[in-house]
Protein backbone atom coordinates (compact mmCIF):
# COMPACT_ATOMS: atom_id res chain seq x y z
CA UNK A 1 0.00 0.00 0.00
CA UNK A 2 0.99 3.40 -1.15
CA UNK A 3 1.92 6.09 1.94
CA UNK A 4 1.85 10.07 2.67
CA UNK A 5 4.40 10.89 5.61
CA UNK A 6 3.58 13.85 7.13
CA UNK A 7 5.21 16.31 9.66
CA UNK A 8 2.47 17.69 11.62
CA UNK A 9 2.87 19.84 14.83
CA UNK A 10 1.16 18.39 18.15
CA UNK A 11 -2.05 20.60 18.06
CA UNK A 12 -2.89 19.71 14.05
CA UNK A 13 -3.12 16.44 15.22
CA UNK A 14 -5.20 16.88 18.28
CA UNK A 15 -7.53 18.62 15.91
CA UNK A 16 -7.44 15.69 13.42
CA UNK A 17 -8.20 13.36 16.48
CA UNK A 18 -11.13 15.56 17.73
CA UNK A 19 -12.69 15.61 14.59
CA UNK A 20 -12.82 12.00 14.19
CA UNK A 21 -13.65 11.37 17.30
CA UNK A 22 -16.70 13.78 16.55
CA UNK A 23 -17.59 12.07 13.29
CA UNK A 24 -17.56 8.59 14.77
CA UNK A 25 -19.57 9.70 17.61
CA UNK A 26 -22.12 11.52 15.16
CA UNK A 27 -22.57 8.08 12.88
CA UNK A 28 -22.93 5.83 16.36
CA UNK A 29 -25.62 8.20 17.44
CA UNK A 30 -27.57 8.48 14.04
CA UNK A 31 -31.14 7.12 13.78
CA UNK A 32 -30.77 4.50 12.07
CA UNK A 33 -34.81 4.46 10.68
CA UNK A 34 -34.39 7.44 9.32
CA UNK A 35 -31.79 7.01 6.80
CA UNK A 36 -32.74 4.95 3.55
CA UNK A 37 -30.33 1.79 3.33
CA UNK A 38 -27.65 2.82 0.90
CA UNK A 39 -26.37 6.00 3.31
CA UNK A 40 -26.97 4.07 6.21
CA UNK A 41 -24.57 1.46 5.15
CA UNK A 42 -22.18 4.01 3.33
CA UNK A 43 -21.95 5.59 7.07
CA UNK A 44 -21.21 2.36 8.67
CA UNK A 45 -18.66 1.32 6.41
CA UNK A 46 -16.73 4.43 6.61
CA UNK A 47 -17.28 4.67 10.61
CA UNK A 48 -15.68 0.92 10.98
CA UNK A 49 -12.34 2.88 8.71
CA UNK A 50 -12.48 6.21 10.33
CA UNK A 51 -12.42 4.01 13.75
CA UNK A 52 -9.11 2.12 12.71
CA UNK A 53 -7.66 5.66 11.53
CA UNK A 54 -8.41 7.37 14.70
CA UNK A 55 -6.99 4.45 16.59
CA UNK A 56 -3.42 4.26 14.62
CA UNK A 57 -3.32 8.44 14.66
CA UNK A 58 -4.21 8.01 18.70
CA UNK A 59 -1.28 5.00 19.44
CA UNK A 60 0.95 6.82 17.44
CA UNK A 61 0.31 10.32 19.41
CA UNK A 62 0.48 8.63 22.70
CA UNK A 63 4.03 6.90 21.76
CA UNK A 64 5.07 10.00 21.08
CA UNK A 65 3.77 12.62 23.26
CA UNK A 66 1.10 10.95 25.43
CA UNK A 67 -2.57 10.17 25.65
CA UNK A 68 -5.20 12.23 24.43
């Protein structure tokens, strides 16, 4: 699999983590009976990969420079 490396300072990357955290927390909280099928499963695919980002961006922060 093809890579980006990136140099990001500490607070880009606490933003980056907040706003997945937000995202995943929006599409766990959704309705799911009001969404037709397609989105709804659209959502939950992308919420099972935004969960394994945020959780490689998170173990990577905290070997670094902590929990957060």
């Amino acid at each position: 699999m093809k890579t980006l490396e990136f140099e990001l300072p500490y607070t880009d990357v606490t933003l980056i983590l907040d706003s997945l955290r937000h995202y995943i927390n929006y599409i766990d909280g959704l309705d799911e009976s009001t969404i037709d099928e397609d989105t709804l499963a659209d959502l939950l695919n992308d919420n099972e990969n935004l969960k394994a980002l945020e959780k490689d961006i998170s173990a990577r922060f905290t070997k670094k420079f902590g929990s957060y």
